[in-house]
PDB file of N, CA and C in Angstrom:
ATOM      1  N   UNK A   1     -14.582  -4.352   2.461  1.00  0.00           N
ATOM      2  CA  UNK A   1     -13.189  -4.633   2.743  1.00  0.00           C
ATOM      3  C   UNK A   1     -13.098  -6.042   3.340  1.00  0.00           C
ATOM      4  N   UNK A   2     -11.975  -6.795   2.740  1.00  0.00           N
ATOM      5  CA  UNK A   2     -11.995  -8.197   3.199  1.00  0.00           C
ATOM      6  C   UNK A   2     -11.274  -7.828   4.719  1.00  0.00           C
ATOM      7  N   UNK A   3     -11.613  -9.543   5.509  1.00  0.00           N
ATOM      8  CA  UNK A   3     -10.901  -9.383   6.827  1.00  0.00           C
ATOM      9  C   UNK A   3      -9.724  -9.495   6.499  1.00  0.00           C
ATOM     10  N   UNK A   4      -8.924 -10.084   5.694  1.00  0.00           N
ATOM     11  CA  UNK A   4      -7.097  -9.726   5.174  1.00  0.00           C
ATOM     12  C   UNK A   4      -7.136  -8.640   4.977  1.00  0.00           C
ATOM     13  N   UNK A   5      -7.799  -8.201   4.618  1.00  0.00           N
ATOM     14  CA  UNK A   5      -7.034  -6.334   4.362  1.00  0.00           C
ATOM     15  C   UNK A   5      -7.096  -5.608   5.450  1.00  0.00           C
ATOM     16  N   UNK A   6      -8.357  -5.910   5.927  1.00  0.00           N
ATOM     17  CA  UNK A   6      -8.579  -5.527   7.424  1.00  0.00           C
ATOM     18  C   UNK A   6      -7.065  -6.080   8.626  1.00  0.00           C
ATOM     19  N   UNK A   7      -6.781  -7.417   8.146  1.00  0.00           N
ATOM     20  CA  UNK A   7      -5.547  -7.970   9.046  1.00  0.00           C
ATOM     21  C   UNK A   7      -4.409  -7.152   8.717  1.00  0.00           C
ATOM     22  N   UNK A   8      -3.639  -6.910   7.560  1.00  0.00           N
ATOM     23  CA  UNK A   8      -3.100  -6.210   7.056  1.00  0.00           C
ATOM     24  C   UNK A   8      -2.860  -4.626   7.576  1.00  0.00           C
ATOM     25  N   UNK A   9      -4.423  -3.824   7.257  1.00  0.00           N
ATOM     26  CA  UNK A   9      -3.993  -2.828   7.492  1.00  0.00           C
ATOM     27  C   UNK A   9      -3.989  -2.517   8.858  1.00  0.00           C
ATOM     28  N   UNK A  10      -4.469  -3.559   9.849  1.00  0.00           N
ATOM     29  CA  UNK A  10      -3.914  -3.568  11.425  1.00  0.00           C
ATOM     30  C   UNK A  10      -2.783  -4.004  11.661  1.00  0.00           C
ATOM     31  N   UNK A  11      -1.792  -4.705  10.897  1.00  0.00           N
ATOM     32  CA  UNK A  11      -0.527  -5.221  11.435  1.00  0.00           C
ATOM     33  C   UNK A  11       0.375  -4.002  10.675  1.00  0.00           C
ATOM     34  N   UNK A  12       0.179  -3.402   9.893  1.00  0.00           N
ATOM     35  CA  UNK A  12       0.978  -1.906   9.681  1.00  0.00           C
ATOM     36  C   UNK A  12       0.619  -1.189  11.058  1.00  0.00           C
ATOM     37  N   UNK A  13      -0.680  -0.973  10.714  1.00  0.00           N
ATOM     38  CA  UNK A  13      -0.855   0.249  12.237  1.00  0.00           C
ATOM     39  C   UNK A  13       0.228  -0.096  13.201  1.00  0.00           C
ATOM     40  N   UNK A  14      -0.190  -1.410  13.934  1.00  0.00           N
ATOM     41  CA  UNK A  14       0.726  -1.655  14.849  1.00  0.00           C
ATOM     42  C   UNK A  14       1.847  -1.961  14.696  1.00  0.00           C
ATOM     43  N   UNK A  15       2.679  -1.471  13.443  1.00  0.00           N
ATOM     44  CA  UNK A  15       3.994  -1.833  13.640  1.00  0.00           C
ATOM     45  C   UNK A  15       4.433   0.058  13.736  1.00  0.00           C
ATOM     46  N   UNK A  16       3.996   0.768  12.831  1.00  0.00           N
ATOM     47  CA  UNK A  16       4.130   1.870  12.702  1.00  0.00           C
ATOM     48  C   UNK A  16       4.198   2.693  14.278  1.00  0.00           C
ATOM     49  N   UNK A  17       2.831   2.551  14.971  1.00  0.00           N
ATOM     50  CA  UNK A  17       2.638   2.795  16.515  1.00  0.00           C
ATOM     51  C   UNK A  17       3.791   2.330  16.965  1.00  0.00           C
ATOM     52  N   UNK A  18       4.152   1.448  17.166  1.00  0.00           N
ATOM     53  CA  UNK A  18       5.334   0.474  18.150  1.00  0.00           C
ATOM     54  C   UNK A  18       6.646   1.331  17.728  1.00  0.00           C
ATOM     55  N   UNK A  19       6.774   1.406  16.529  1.00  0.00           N
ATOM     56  CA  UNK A  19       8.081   2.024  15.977  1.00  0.00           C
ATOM     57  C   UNK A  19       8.222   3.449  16.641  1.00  0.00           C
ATOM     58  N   UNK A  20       6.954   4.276  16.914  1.00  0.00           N
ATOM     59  CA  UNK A  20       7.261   5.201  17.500  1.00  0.00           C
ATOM     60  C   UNK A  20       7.159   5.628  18.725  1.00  0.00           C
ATOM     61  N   UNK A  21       7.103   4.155  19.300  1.00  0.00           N
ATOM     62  CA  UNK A  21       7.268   4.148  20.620  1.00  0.00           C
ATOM     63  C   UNK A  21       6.182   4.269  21.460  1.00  0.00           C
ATOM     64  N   UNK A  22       4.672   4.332  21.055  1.00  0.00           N
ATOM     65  CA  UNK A  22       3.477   4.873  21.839  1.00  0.00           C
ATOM     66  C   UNK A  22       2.687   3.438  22.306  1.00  0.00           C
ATOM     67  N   UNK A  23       2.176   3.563  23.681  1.00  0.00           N
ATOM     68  CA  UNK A  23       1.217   2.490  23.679  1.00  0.00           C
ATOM     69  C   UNK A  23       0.318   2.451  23.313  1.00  0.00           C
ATOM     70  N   UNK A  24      -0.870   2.148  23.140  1.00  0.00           N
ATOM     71  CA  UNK A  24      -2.002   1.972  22.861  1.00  0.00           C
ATOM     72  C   UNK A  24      -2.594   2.670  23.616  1.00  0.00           C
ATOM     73  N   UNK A  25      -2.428   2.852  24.704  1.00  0.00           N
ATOM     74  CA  UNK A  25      -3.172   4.039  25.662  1.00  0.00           C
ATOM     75  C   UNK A  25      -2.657   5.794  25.161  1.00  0.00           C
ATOM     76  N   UNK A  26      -0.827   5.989  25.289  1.00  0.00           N
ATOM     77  CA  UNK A  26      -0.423   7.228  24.918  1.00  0.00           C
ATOM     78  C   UNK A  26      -1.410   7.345  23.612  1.00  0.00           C
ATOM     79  N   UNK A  27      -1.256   6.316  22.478  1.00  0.00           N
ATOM     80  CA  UNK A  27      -1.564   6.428  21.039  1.00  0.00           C
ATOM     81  C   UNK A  27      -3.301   7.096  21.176  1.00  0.00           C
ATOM     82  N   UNK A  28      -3.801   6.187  21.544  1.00  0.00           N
ATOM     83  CA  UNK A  28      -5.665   6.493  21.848  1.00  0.00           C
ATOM     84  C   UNK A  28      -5.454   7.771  22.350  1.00  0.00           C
ATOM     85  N   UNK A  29      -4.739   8.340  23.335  1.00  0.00           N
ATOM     86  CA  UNK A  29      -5.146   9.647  24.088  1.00  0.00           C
ATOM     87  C   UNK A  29      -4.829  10.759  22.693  1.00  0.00           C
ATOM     88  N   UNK A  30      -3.915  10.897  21.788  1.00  0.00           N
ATOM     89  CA  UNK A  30      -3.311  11.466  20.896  1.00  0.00           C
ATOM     90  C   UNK A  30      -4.301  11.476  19.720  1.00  0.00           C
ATOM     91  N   UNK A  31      -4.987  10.225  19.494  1.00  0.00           N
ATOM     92  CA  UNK A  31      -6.323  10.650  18.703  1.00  0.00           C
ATOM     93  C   UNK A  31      -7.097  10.409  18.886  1.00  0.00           C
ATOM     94  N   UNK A  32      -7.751  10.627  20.222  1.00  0.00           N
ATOM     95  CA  UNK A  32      -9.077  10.529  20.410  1.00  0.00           C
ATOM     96  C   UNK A  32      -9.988   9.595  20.484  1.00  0.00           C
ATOM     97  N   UNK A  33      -8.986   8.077  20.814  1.00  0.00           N
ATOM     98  CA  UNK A  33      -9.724   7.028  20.259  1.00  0.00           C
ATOM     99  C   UNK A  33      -9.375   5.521  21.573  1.00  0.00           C
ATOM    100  N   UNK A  34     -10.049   5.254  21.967  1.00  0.00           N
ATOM    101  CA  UNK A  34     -10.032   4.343  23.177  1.00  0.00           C
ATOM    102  C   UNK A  34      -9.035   3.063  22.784  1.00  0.00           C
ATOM    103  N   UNK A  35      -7.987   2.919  23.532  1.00  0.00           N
ATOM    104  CA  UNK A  35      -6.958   1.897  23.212  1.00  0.00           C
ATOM    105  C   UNK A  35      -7.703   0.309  22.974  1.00  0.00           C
ATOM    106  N   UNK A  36      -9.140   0.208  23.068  1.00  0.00           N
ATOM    107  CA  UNK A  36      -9.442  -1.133  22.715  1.00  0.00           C
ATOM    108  C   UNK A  36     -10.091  -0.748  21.542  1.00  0.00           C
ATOM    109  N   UNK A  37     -10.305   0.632  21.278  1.00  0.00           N
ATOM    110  CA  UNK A  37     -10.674   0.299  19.571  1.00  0.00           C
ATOM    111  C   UNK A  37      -9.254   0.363  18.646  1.00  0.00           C
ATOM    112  N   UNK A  38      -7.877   1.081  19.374  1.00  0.00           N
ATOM    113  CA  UNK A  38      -7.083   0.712  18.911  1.00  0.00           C
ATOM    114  C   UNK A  38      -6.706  -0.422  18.564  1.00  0.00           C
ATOM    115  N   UNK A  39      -6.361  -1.483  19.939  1.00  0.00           N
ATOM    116  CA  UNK A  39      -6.720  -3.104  19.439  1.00  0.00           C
ATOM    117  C   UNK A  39      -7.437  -3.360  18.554  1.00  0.00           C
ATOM    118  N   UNK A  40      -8.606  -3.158  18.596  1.00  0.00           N
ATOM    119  CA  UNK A  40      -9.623  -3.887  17.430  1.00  0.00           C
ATOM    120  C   UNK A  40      -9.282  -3.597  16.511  1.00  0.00           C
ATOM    121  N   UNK A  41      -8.620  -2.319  15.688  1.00  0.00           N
ATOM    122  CA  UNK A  41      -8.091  -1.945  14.490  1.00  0.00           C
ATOM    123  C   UNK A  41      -6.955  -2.960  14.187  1.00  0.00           C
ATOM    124  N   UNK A  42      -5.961  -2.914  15.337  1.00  0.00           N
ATOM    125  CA  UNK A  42      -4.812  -3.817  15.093  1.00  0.00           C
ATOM    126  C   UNK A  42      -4.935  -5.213  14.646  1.00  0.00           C
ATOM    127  N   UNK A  43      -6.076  -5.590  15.575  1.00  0.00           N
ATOM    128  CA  UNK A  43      -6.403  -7.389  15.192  1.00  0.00           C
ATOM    129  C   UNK A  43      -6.905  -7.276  13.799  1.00  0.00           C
ATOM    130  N   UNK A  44      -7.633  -6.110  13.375  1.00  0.00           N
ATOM    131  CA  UNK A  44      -7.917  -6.584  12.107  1.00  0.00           C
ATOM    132  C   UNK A  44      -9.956  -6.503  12.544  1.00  0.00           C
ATOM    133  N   UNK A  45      -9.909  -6.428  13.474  1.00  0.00           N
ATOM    134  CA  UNK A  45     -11.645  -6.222  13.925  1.00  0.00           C
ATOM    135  C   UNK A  45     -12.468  -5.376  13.618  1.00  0.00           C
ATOM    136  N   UNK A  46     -11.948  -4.302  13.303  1.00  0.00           N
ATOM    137  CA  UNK A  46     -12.639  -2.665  13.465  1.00  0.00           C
ATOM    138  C   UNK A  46     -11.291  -2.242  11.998  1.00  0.00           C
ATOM    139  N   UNK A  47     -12.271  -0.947  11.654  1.00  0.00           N
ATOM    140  CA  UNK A  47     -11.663  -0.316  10.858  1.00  0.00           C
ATOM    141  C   UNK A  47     -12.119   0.754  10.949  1.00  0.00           C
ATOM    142  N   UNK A  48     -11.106   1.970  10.288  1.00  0.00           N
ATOM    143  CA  UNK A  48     -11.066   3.632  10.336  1.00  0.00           C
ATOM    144  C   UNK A  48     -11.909   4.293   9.750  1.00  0.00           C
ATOM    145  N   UNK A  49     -12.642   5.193  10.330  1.00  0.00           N
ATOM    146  CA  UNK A  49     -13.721   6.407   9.916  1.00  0.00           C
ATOM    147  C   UNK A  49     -12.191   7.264   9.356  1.00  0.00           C
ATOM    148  N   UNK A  50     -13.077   7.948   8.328  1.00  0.00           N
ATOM    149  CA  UNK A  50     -11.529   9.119   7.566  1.00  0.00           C
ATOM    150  C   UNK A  50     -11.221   9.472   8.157  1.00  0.00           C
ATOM    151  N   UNK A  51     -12.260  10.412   9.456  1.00  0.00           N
ATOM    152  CA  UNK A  51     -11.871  11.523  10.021  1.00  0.00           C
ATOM    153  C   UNK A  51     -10.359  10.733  11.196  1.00  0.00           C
ATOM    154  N   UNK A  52     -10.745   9.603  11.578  1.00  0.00           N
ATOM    155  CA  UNK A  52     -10.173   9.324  12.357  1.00  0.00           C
ATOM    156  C   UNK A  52      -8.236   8.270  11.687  1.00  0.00           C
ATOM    157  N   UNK A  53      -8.941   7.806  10.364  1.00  0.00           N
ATOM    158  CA  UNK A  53      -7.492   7.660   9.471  1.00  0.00           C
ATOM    159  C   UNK A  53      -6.285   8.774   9.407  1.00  0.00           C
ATOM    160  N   UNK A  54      -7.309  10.422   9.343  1.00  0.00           N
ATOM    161  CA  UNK A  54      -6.449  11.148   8.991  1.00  0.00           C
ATOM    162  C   UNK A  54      -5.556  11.857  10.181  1.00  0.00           C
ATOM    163  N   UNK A  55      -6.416  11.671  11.031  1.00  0.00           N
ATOM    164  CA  UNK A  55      -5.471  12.054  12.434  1.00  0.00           C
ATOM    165  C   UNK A  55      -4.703  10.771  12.715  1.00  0.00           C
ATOM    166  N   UNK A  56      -4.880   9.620  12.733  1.00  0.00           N
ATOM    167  CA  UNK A  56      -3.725   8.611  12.710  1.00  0.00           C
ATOM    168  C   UNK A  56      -2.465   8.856  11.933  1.00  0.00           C
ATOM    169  N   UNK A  57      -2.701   9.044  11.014  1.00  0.00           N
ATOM    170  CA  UNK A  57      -1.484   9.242   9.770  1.00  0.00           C
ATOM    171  C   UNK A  57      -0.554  10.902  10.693  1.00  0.00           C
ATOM    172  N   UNK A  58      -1.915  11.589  10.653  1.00  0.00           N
ATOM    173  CA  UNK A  58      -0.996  12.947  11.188  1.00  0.00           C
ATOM    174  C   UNK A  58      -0.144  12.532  12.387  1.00  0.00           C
ATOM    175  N   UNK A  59      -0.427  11.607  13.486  1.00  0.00           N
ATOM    176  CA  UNK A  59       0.313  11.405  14.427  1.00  0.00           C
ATOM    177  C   UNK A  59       1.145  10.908  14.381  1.00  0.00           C
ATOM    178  N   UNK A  60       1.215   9.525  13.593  1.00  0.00           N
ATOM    179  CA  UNK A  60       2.350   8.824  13.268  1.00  0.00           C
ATOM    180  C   UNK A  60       2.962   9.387  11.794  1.00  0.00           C
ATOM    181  N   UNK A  61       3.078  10.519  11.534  1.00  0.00           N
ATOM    182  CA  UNK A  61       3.831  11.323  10.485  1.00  0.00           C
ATOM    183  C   UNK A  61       4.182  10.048   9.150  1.00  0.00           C
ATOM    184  N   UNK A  62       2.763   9.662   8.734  1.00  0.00           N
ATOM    185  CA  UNK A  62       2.695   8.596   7.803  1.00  0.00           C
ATOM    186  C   UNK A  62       1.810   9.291   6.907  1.00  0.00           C
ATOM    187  N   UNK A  63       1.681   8.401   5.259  1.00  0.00           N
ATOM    188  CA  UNK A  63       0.765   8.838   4.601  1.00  0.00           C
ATOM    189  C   UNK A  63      -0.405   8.059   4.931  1.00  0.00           C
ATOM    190  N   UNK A  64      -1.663   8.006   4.112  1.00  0.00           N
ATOM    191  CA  UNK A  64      -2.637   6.447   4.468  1.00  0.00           C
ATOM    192  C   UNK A  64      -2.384   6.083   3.276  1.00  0.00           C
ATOM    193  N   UNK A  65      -1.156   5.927   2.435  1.00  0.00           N
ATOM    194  CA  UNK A  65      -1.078   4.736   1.639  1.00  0.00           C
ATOM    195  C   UNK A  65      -0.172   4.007   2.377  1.00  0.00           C
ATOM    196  N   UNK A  66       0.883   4.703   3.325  1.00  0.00           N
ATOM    197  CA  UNK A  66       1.612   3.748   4.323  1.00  0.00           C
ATOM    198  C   UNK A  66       0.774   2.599   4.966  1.00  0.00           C
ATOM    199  N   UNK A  67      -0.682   3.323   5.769  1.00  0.00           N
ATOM    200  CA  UNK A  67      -1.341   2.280   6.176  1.00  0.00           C
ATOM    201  C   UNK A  67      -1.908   1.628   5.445  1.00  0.00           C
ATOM    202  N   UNK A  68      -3.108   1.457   4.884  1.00  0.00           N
ATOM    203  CA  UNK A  68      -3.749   0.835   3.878  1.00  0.00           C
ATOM    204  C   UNK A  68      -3.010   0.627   2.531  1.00  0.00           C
ATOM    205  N   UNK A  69      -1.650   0.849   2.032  1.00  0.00           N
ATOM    206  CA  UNK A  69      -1.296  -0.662   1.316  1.00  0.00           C
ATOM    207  C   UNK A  69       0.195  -0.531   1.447  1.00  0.00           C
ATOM    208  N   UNK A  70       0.509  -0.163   2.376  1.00  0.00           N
ATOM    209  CA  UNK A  70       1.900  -0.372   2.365  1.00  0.00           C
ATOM    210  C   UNK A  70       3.218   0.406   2.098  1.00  0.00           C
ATOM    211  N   UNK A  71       2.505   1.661   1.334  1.00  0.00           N
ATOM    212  CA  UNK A  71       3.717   1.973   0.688  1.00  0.00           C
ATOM    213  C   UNK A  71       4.448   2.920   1.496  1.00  0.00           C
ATOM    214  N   UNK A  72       5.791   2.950   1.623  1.00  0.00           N
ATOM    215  CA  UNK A  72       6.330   3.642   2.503  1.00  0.00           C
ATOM    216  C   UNK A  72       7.841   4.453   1.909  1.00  0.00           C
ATOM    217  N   UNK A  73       7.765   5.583   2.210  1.00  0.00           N
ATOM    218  CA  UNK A  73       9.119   6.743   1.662  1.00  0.00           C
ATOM    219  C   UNK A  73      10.044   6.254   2.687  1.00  0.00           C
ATOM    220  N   UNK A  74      11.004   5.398   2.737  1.00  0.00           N
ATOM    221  CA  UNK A  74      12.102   5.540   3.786  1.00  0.00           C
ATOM    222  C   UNK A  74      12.875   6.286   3.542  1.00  0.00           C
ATOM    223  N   UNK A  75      13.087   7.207   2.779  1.00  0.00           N
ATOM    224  CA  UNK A  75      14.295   8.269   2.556  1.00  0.00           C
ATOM    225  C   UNK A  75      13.738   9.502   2.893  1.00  0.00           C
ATOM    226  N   UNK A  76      12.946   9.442   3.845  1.00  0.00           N
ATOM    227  CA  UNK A  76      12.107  10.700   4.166  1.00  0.00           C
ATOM    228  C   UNK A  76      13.404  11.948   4.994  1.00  0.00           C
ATOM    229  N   UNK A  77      13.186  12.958   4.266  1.00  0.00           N
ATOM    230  CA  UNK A  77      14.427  13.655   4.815  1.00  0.00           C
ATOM    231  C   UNK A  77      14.322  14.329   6.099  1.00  0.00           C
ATOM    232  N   UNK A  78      12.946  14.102   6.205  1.00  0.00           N
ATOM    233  CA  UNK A  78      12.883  14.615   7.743  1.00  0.00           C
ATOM    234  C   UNK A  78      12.804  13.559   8.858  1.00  0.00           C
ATOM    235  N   UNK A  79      13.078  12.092   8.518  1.00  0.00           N
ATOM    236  CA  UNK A  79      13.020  10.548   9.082  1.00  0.00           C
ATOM    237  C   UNK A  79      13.446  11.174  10.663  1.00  0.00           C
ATOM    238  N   UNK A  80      14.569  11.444  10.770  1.00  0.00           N
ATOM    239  CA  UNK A  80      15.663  11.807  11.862  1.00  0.00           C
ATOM    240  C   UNK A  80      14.613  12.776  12.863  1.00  0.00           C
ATOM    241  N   UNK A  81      14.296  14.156  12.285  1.00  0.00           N
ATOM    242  CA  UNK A  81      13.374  15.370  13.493  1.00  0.00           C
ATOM    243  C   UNK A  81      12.101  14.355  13.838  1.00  0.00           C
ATOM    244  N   UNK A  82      11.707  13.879  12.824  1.00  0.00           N
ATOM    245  CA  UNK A  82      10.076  12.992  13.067  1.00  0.00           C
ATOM    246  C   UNK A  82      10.286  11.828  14.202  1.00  0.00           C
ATOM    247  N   UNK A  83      11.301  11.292  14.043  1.00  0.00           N
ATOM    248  CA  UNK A  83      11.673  10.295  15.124  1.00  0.00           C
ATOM    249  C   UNK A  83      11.463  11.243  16.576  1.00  0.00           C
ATOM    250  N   UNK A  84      12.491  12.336  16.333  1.00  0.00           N
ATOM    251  CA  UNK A  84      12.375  12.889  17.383  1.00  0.00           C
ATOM    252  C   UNK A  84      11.577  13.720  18.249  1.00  0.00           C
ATOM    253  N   UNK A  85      11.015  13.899  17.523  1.00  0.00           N
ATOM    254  CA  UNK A  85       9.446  14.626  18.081  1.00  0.00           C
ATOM    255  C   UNK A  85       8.260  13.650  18.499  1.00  0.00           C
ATOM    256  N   UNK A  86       8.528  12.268  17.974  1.00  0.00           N
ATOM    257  CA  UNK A  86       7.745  10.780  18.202  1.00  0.00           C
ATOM    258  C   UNK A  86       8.143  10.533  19.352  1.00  0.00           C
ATOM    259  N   UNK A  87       9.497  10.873  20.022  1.00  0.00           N
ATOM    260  CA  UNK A  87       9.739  10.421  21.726  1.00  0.00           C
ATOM    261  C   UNK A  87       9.490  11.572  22.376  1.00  0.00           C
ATOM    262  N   UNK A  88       8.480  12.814  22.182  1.00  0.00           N
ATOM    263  CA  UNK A  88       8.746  13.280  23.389  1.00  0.00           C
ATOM    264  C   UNK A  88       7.317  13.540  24.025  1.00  0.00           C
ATOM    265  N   UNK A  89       7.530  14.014  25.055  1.00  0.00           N
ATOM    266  CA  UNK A  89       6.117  13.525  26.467  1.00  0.00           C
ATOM    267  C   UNK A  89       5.139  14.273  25.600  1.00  0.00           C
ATOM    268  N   UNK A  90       3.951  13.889  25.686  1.00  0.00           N
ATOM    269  CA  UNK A  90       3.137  14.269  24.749  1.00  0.00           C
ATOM    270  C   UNK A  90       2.281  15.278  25.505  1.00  0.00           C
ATOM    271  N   UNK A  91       2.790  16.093  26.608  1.00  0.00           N
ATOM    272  CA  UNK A  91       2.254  17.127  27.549  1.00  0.00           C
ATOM    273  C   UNK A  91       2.835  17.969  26.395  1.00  0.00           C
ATOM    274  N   UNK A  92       4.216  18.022  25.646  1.00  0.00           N
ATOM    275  CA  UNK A  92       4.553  18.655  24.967  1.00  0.00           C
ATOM    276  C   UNK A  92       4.516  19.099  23.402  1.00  0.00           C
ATOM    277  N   UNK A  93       3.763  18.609  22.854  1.00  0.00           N
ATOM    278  CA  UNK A  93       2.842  17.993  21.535  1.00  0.00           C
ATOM    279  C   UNK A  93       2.645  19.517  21.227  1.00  0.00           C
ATOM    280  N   UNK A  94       1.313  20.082  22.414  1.00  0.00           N
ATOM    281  CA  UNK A  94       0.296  21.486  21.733  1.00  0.00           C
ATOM    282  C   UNK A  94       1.517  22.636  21.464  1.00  0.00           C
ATOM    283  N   UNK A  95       2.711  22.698  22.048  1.00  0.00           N
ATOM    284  CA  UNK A  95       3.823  23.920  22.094  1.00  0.00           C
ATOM    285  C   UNK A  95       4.232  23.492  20.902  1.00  0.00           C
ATOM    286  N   UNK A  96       4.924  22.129  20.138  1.00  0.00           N
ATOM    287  CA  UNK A  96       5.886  22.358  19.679  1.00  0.00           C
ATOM    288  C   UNK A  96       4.891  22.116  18.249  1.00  0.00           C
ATOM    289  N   UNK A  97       3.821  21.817  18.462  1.00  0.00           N
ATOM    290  CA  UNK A  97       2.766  22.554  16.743  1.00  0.00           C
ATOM    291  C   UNK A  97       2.966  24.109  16.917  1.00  0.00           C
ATOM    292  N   UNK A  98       2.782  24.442  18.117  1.00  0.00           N
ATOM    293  CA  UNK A  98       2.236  26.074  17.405  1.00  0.00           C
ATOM    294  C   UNK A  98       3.577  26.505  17.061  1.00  0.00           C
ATOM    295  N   UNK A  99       4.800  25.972  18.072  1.00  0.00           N
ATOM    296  CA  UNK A  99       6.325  26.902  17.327  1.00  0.00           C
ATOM    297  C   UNK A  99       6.066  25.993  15.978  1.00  0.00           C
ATOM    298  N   UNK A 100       6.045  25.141  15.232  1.00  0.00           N
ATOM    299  CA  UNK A 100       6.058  24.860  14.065  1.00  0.00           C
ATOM    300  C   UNK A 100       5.412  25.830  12.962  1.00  0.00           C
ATOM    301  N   UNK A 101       4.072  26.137  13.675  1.00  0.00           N
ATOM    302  CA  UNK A 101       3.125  26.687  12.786  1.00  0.00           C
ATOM    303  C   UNK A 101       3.970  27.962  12.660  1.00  0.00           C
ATOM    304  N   UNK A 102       4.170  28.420  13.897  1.00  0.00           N
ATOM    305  CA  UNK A 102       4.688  29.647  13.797  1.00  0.00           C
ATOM    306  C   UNK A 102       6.039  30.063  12.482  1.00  0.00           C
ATOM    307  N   UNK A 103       6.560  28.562  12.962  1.00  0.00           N
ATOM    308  CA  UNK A 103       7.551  28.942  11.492  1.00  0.00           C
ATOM    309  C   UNK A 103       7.556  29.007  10.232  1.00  0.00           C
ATOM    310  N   UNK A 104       6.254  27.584   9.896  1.00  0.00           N
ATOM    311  CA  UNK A 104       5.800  27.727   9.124  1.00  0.00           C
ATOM    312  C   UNK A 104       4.998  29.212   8.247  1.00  0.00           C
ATOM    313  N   UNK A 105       4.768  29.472   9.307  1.00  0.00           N
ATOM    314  CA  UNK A 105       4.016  31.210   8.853  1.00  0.00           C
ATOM    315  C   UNK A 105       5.066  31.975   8.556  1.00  0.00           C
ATOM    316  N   UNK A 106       6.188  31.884   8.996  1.00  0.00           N
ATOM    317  CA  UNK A 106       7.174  32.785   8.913  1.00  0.00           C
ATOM    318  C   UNK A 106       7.838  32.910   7.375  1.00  0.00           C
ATOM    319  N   UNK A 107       8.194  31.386   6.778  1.00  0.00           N
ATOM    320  CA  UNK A 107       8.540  31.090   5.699  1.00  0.00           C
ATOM    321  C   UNK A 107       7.629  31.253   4.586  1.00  0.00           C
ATOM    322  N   UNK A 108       6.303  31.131   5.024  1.00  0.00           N
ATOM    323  CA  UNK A 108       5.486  31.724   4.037  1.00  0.00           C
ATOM    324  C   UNK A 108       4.887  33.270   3.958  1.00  0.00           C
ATOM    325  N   UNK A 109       5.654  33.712   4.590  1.00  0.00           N
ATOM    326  CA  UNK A 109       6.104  35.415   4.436  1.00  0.00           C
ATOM    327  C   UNK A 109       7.018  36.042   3.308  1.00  0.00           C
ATOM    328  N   UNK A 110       8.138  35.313   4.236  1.00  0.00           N
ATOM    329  CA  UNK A 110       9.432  35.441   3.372  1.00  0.00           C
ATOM    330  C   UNK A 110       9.388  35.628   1.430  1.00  0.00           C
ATOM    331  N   UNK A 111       9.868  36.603   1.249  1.00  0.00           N
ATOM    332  CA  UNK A 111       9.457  36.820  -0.139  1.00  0.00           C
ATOM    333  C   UNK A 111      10.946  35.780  -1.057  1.00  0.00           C
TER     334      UNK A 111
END
């Protein structure tokens, strides 16, 4: 991977992060990943193990073609709840997966 792509796919990260409001510290605690390797991703220094791409994407409710090349759904119909679940205290994160899951299970009941 060139260092432009590498620059690139750190100046998405960090616009994506910023957009949803997290620092680099909240963001690192959320996946597991020390806010200066966050930096280093951002500058373009360091780049993503999968395991750790795919929990990025899951947090910031992105695909990894959002990150790595750009492409992005803005008509996402859930844009509006995703925003809103992106501002809230992240003490509150583990509850509002499992009521999700939970609903999710529910609908995949439903005949």
């Amino acid at each position: 991977m060139t260092d432009a792509v590498k620059a690139q796919i750190g100046r998405r990260l960090r616009e994506k992060r910023e957009q949803t409001g997290y620092t680099r510290e909240q963001f690192g605690e959320l996946c597991s990943l020390s806010p200066r390797f966050i930096a280093n991703i951002e500058l373009g220094d360091s780049t993503f193990s999968l395991d750790s791409l795919m929990t990025v994407c899951k947090i910031l409710s992105c695909s990894s073609d959002d990150l790595l090349y750009g492409n992005s759904e803005s008509s996402d119909a859930w844009a509006e709840t995703a925003d809103k679940l992106r501002h809230l205290d992240i003490k509150y994160i583990p509850s509002v997966e499992k009521i999700i899951q939970g609903i999710l299970e529910a609908i995949a009941q439903t005949p």
